[in-house]
Protein backbone atom coordinates (compact mmCIF):
# COMPACT_ATOMS: atom_id res chain seq x y z
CA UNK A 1 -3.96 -27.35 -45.96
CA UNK A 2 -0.65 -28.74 -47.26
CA UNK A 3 -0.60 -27.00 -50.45
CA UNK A 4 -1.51 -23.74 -48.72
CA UNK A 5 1.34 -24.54 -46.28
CA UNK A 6 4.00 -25.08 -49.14
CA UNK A 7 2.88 -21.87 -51.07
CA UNK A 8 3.19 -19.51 -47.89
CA UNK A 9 6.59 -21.27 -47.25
CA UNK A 10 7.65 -20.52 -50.86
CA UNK A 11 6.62 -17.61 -50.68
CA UNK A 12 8.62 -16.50 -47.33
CA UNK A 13 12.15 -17.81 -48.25
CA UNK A 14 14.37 -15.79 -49.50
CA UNK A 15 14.86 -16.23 -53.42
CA UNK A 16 18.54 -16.67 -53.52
CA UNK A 17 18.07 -19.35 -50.78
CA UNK A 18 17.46 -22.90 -52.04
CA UNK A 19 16.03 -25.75 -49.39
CA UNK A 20 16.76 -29.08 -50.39
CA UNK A 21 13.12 -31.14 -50.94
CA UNK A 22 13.71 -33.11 -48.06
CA UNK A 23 14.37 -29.86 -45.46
CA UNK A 24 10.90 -28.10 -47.15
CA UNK A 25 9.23 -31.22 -45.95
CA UNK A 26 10.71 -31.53 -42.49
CA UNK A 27 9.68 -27.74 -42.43
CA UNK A 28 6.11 -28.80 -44.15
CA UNK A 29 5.65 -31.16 -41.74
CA UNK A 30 6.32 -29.69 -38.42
CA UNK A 31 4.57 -26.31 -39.19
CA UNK A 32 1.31 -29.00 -39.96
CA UNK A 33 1.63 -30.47 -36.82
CA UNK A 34 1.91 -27.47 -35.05
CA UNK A 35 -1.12 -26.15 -36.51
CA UNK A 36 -3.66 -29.29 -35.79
CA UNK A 37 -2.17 -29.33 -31.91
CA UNK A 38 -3.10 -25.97 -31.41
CA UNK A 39 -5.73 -25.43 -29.52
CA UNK A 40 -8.86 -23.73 -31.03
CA UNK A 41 -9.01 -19.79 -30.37
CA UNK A 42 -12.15 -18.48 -28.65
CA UNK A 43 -13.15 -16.85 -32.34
CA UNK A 44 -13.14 -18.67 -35.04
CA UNK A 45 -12.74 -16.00 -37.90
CA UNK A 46 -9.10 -15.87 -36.17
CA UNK A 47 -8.02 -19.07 -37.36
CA UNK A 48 -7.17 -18.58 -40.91
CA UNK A 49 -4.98 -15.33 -39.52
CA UNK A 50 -3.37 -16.93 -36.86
CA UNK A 51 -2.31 -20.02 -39.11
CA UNK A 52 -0.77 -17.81 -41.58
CA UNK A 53 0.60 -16.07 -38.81
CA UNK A 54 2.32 -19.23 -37.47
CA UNK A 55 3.58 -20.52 -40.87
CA UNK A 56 5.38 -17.47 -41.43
CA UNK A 57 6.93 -17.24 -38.36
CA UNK A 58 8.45 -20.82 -38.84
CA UNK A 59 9.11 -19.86 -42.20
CA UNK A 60 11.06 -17.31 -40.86
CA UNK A 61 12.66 -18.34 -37.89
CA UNK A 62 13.79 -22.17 -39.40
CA UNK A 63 15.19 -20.11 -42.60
CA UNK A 64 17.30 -17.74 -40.75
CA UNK A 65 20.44 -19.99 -39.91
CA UNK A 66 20.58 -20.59 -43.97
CA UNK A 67 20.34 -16.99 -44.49
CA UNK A 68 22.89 -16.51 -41.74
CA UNK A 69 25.13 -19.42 -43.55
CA UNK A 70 24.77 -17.99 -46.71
CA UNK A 71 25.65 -13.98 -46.02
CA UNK A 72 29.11 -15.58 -44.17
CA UNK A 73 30.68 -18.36 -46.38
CA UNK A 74 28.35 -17.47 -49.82
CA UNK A 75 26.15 -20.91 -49.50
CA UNK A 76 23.28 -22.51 -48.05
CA UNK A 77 24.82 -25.58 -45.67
CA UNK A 78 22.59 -28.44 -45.04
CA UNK A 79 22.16 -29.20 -41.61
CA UNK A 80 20.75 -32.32 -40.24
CA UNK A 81 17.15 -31.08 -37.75
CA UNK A 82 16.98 -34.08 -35.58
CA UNK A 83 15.00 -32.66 -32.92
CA UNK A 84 11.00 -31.31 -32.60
CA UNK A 85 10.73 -27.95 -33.82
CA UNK A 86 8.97 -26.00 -31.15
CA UNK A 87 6.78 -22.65 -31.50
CA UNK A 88 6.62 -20.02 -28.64
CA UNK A 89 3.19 -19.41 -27.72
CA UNK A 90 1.40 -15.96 -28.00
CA UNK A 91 2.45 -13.81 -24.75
CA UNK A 92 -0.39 -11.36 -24.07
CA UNK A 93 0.93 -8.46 -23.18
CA UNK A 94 -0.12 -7.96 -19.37
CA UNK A 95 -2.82 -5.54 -17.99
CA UNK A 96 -0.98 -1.80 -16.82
CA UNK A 97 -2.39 -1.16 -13.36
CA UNK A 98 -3.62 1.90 -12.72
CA UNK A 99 -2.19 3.43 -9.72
CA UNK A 100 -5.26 6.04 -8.74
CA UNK A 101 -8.57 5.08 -8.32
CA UNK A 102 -11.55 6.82 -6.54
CA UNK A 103 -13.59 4.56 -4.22
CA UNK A 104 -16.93 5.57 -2.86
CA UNK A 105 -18.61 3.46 0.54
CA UNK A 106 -22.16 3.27 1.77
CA UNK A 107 -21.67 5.98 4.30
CA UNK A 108 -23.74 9.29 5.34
CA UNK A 109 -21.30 11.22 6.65
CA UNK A 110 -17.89 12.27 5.23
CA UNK A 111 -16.24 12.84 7.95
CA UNK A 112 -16.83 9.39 9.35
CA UNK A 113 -14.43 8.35 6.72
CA UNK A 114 -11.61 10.13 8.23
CA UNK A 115 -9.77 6.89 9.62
CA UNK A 116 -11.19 4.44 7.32
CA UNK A 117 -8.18 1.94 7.33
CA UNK A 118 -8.13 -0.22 3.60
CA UNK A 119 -6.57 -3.28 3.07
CA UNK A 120 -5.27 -3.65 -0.71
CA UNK A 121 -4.29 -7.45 -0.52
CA UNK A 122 -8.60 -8.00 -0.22
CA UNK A 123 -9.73 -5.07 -1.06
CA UNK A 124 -11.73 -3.77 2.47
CA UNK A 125 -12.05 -1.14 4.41
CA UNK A 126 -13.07 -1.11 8.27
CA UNK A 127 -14.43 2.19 9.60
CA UNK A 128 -16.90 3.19 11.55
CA UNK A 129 -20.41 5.27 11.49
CA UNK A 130 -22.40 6.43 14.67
CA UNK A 131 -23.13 2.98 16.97
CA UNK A 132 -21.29 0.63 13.92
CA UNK A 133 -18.02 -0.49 12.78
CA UNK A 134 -18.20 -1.86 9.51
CA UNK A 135 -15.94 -3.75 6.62
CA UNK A 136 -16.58 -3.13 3.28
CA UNK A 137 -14.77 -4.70 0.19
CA UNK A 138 -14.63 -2.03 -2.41
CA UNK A 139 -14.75 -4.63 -4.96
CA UNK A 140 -17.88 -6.95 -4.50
CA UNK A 141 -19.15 -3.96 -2.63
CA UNK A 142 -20.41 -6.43 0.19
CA UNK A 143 -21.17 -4.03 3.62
CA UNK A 144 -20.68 -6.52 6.59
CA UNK A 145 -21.71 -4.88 10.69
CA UNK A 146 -18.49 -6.37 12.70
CA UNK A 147 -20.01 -4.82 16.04
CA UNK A 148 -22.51 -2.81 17.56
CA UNK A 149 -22.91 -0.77 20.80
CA UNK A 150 -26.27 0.14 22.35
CA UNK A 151 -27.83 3.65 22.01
CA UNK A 152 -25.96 6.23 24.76
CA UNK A 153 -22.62 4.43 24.14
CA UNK A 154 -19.60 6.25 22.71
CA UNK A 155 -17.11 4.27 20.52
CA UNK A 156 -13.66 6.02 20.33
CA UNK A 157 -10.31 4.99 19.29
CA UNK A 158 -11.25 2.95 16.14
CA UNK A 159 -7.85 1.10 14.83
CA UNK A 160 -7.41 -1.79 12.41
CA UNK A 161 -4.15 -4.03 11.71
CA UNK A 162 -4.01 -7.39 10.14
CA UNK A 163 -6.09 -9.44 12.16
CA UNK A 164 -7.14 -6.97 14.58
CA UNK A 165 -9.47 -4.48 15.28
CA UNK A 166 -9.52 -2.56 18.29
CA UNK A 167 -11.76 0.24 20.04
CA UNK A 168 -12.84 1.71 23.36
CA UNK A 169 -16.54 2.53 24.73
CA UNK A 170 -17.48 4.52 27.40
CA UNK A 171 -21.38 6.14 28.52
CA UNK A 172 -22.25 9.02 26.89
CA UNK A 173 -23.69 10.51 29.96
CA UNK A 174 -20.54 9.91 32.25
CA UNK A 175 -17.76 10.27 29.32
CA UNK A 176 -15.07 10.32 32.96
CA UNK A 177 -16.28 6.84 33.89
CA UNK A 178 -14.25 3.99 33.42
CA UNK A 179 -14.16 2.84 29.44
CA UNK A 180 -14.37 -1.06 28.19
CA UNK A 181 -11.67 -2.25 25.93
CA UNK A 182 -12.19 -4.31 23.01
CA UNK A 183 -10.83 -6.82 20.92
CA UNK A 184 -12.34 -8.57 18.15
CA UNK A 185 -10.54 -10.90 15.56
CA UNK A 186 -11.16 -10.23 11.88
CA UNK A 187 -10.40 -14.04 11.37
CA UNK A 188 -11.97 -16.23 13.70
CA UNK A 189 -14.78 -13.28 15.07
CA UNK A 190 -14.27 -13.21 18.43
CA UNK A 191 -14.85 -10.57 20.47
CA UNK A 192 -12.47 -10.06 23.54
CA UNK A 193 -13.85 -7.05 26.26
CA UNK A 194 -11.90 -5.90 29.05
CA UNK A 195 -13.37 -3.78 31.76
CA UNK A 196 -12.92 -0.66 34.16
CA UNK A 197 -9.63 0.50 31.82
CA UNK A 198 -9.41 4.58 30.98
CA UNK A 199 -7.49 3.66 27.62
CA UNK A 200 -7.29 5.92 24.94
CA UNK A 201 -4.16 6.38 21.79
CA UNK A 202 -4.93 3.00 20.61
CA UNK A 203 -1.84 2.24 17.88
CA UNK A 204 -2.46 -1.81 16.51
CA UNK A 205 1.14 -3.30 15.22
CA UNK A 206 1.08 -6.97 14.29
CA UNK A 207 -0.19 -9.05 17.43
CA UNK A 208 0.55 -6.15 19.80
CA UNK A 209 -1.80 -3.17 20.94
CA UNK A 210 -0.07 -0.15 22.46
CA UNK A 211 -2.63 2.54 24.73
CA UNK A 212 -2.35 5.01 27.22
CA UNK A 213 -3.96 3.86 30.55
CA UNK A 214 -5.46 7.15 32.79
CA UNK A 215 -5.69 4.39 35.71
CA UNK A 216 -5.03 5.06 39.13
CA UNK A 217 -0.94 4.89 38.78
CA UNK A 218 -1.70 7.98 36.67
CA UNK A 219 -1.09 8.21 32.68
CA UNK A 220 0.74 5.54 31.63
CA UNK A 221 1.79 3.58 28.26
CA UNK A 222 0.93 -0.08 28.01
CA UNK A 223 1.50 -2.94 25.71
CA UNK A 224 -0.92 -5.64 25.47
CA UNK A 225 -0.29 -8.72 23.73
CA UNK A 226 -3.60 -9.59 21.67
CA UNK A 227 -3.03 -13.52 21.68
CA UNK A 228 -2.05 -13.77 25.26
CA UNK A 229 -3.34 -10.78 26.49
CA UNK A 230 -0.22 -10.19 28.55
CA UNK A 231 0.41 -6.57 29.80
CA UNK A 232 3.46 -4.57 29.58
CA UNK A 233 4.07 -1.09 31.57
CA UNK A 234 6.20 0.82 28.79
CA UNK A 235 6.67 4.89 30.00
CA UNK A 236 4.87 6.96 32.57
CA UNK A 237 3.93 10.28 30.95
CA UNK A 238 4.99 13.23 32.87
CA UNK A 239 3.63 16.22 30.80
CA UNK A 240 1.67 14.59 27.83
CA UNK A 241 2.06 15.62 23.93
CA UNK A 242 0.54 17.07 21.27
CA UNK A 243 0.74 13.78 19.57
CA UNK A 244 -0.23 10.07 20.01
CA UNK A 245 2.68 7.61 19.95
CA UNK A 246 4.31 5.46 16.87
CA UNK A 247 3.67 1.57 16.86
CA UNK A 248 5.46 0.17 13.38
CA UNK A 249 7.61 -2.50 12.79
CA UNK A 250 7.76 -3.66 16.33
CA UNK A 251 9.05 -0.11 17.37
CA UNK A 252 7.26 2.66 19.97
CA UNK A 253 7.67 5.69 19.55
CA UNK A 254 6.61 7.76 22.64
CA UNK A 255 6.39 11.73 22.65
CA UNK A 256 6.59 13.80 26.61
CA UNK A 257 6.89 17.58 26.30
CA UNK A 258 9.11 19.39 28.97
CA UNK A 259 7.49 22.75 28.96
CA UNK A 260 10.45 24.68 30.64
CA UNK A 261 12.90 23.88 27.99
CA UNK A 262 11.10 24.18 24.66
CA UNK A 263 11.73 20.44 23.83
CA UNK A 264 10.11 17.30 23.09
CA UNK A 265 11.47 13.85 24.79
CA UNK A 266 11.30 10.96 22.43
CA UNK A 267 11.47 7.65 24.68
CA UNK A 268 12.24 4.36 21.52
CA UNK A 269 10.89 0.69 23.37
CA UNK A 270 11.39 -1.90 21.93
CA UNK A 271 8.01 -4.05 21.79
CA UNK A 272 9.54 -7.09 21.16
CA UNK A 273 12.42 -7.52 23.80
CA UNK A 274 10.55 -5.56 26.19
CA UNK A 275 13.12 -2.45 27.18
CA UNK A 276 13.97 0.96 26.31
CA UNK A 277 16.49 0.99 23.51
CA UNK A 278 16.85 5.30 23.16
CA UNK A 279 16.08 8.41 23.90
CA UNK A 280 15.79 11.82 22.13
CA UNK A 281 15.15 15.46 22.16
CA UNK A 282 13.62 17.70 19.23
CA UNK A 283 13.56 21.57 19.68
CA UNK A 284 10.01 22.11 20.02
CA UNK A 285 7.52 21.51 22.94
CA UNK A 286 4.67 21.28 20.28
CA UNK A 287 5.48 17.98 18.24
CA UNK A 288 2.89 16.22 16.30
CA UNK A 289 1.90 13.81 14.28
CA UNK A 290 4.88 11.20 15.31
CA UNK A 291 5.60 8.41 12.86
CA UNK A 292 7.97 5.93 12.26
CA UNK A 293 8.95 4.07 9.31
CA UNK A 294 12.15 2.84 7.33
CA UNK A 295 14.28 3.05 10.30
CA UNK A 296 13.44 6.72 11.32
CA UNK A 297 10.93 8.90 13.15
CA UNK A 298 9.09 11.51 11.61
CA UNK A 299 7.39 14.07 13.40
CA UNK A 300 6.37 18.16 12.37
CA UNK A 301 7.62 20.91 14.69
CA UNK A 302 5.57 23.80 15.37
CA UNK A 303 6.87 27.20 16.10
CA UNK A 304 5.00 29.80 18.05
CA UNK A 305 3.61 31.54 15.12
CA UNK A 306 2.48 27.57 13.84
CA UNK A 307 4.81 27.36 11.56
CA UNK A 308 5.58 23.52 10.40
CA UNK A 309 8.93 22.16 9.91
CA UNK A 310 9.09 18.13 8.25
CA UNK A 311 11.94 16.53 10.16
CA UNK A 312 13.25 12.91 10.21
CA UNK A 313 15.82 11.42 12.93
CA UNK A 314 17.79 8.40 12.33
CA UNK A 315 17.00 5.71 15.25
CA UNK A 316 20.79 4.40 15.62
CA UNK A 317 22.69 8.03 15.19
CA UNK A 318 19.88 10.30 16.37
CA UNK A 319 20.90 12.57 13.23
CA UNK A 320 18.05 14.72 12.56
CA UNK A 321 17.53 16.13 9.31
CA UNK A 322 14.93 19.14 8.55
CA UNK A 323 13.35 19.03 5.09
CA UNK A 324 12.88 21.60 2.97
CA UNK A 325 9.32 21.93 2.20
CA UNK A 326 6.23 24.06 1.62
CA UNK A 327 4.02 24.49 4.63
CA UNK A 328 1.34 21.79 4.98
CA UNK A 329 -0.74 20.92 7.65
CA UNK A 330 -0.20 17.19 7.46
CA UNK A 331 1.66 14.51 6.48
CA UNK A 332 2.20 10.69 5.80
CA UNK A 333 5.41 8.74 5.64
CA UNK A 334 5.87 6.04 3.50
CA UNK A 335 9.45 4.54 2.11
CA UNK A 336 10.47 7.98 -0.31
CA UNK A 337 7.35 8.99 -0.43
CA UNK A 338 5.61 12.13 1.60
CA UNK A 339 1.77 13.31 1.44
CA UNK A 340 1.40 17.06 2.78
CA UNK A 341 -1.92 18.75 2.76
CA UNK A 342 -0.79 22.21 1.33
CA UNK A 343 -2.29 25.37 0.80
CA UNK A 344 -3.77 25.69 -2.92
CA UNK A 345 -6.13 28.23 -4.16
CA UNK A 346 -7.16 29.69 -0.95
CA UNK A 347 -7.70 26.20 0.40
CA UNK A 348 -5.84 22.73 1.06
CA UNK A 349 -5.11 19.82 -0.67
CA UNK A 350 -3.13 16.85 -0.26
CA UNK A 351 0.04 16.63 -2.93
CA UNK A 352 2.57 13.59 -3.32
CA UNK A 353 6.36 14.46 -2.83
CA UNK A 354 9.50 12.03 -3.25
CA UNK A 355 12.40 13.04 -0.66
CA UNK A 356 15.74 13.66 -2.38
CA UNK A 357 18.30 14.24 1.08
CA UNK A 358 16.63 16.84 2.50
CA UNK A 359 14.34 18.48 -0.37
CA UNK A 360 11.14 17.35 -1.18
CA UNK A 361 10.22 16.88 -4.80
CA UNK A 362 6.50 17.23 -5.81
CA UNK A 363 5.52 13.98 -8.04
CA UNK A 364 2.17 14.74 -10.53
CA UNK A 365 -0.01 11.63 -9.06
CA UNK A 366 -2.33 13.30 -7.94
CA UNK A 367 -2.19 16.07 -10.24
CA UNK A 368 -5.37 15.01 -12.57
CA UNK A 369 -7.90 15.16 -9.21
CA UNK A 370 -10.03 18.15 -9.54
CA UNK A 371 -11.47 17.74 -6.01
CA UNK A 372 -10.33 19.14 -3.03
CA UNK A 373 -7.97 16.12 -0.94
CA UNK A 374 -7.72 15.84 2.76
CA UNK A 375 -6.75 13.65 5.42
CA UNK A 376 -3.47 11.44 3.75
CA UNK A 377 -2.56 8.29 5.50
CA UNK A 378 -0.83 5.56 3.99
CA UNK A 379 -1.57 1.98 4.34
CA UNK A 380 1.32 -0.62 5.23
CA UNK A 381 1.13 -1.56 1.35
CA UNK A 382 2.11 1.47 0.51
CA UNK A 383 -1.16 2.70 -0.86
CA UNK A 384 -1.95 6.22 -0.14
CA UNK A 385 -5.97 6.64 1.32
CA UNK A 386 -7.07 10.51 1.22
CA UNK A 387 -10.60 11.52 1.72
CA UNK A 388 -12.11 13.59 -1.25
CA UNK A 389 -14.10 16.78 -1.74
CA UNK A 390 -16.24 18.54 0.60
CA UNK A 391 -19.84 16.79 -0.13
CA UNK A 392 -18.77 13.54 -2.05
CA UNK A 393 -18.40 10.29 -0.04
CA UNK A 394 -15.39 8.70 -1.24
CA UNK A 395 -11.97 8.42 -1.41
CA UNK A 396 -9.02 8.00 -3.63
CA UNK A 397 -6.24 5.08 -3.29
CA UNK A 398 -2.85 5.61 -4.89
CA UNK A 399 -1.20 2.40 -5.33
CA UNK A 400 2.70 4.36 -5.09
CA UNK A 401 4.27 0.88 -5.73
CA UNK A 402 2.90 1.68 -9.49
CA UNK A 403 4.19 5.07 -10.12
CA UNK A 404 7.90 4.21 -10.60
């Protein structure tokens, strides 16, 4: 091994470059030690390589400051190499994540799919078919029943967060009786029912569920807290809306048309201090699809021929800015990134945009689907969920914190 060391190490250093004998074996030396401490790679016929490899390397690397000496002042120095030499290890060079992926669950219906809610950080979903809601991880593809309701019961108002799942369930054969509420815990499994409550617009944000109670006091917005159930009154609705309300990052959102003067009232609570903190107006009585995210609210206008309009308002200023987009049916919010479902071939499909001020510019992740994509939502990850194709069972995830 020796010889075989000296030779490659004669071999590498420059010819006009003269070692003394003592500093090829302190070189000698230290590339031999380095080479029985190493451990021993998984395949054998690798060795030889990788030893060769390494001598080189320190061939190289301890033989540069003499070249370096020599090109400046015309001579090789001596130099006195008190201290271990030391080899870098082999970095392998890390796995690129793919950002789209298509996911298919043990379903029988696509449309049951439609509010499937995934978790990236474990890899589950939680949805729910006929009498069952279920969590699957996509991964170990491992189908687990959280709950399920006798025959002739409805469940409505599936939503997932963290911890939490949430639902209502009222008799098929008296859907205007009073529904049940419940409350299960994805942690500990508990299962938390409360009675004789007309709550529907279930919207799950951290510990905190925010519904719409039909009760006696008429329609009215609530906040329960899901670790002490304490209740909150938040609005009374006075004309409803053509959309459910926005629970995200501790912030309501609350739509209330006013039919005589075209507009939409926007009431902002607060869930964690408990008040109102502002109102607003948009210039349409038909508002949907409310969100709020990054500070702003997000919401599509309507005009009477059902035309959409994208428009964001900023939460301290009220500034609302109209986007200039193609006409979609949907959308998703998430950081710079919009989903519309927009027209395409005589059909719909969901594309990814980045907002730039007020324009919307189409990005190609989704470009290489060939199957038709509906219903976009996006996760809290930031991972895009739309449901695929018209007969398939699946869906595709777009991870957009990998398409930068």
């Amino acid at each position: 091994m020796r010889e075989d060391l000296k030779g490659k190490l004669d071999e590498s250093v420059p010819e006009d470059v003269t070692l003394s004998d003592a500093k090829k074996r302190q070189i000698l030396n230290a590339a031999q030690s380095q080479c029985e401490t190493r451990k021993p790679s998984r395949v054998p016929k690798l060795v030889p390589a990788l030893v060769g490899v390494a001598v080189i390397g320190l061939s190289v690397i301890l033989g540069y400051p003499y070249v370096s000496d020599w090109q400046e002042h015309g001579a090789v120095e001596e130099k006195n190499l008190e201290e271990p030499l030391q080899v870098e290890p082999l970095q392998e060079e890390p796995l690129q994540k793919e950002p789209l992926r298509k996911v298919e669950l043990p379903v029988n219906d696509n449309p049951q799919l439609i509010n499937a809610v995934f978790y990236n950080d474990n890899g589950v979903f939680v949805y729910q078919e006929a009498q069952k809601i279920f969590s699957y991880n996509v991964e170990t593809k491992e189908e687990v029943v959280l709950t399920e309701v006798p025959e002739g019961t409805w469940i409505n108002g599936v939503t997932v967060e963290d911890d939490w799942v949430a639902w209502t369930e009222v008799l098929e054969e008296n859907m205007d009786s009073s529904s049940v509420l419940n409350i299960y815990n994805l942690n500990t499994s508990e299962l938390i029912t409360i009675s004789d409550l007309n709550a529907l617009s279930l919207v799950i944000d951290g510990d905190q569920l925010s519904f719409l109670d039909f009760g006696s006091e008429g329609p009215t917005y609530k906040l329960l807290d899901l670790k002490t159930m304490e209740e909150t009154a938040i609005y009374q609705s006075i004309e409803g809306a053509d959309s459910m309300q926005a629970f995200n990052d501790g912030i309501i959102v609350i739509p209330d048309i006013r039919e005589e003067q075209n507009v939409t009232k926007l009431t902002v609570f607060d869930a964690n201090e408990k008040e109102i903190i502002n109102e607003f107006e948009v210039p349409s009585k038909t508002t949907m699809n409310i969100q709020f995210d990054d500070n702003k609210i997000y919401a599509y206008l309507a005009d009477e021929n059902f035309v959409s309009t994208l428009v964001s308002i900023e939460l301290e200023t009220g500034e609302m800015t109209e986007f200039d987009s193609p006409e979609f049916s949907v959308f998703s919010v998430h950081g710079k990134y919009v989903a519309l479902s927009v027209a395409e071939a005589g059909t719909a499909t969901v594309k990814l945009f980045e907002m730039d001020g007020s324009s919307l510019v189409m990005l190609p992740a989704l470009d290489s689907v060939e199957e038709r994509l509906w219903k976009p939502r996006f996760m809290g990850d930031g991972t895009l969920v739309v449901n695929s194709g018209e007969e398939d069972i699946g869906l595709y995830l777009l991870d957009t914190t990998a398409i930068d």
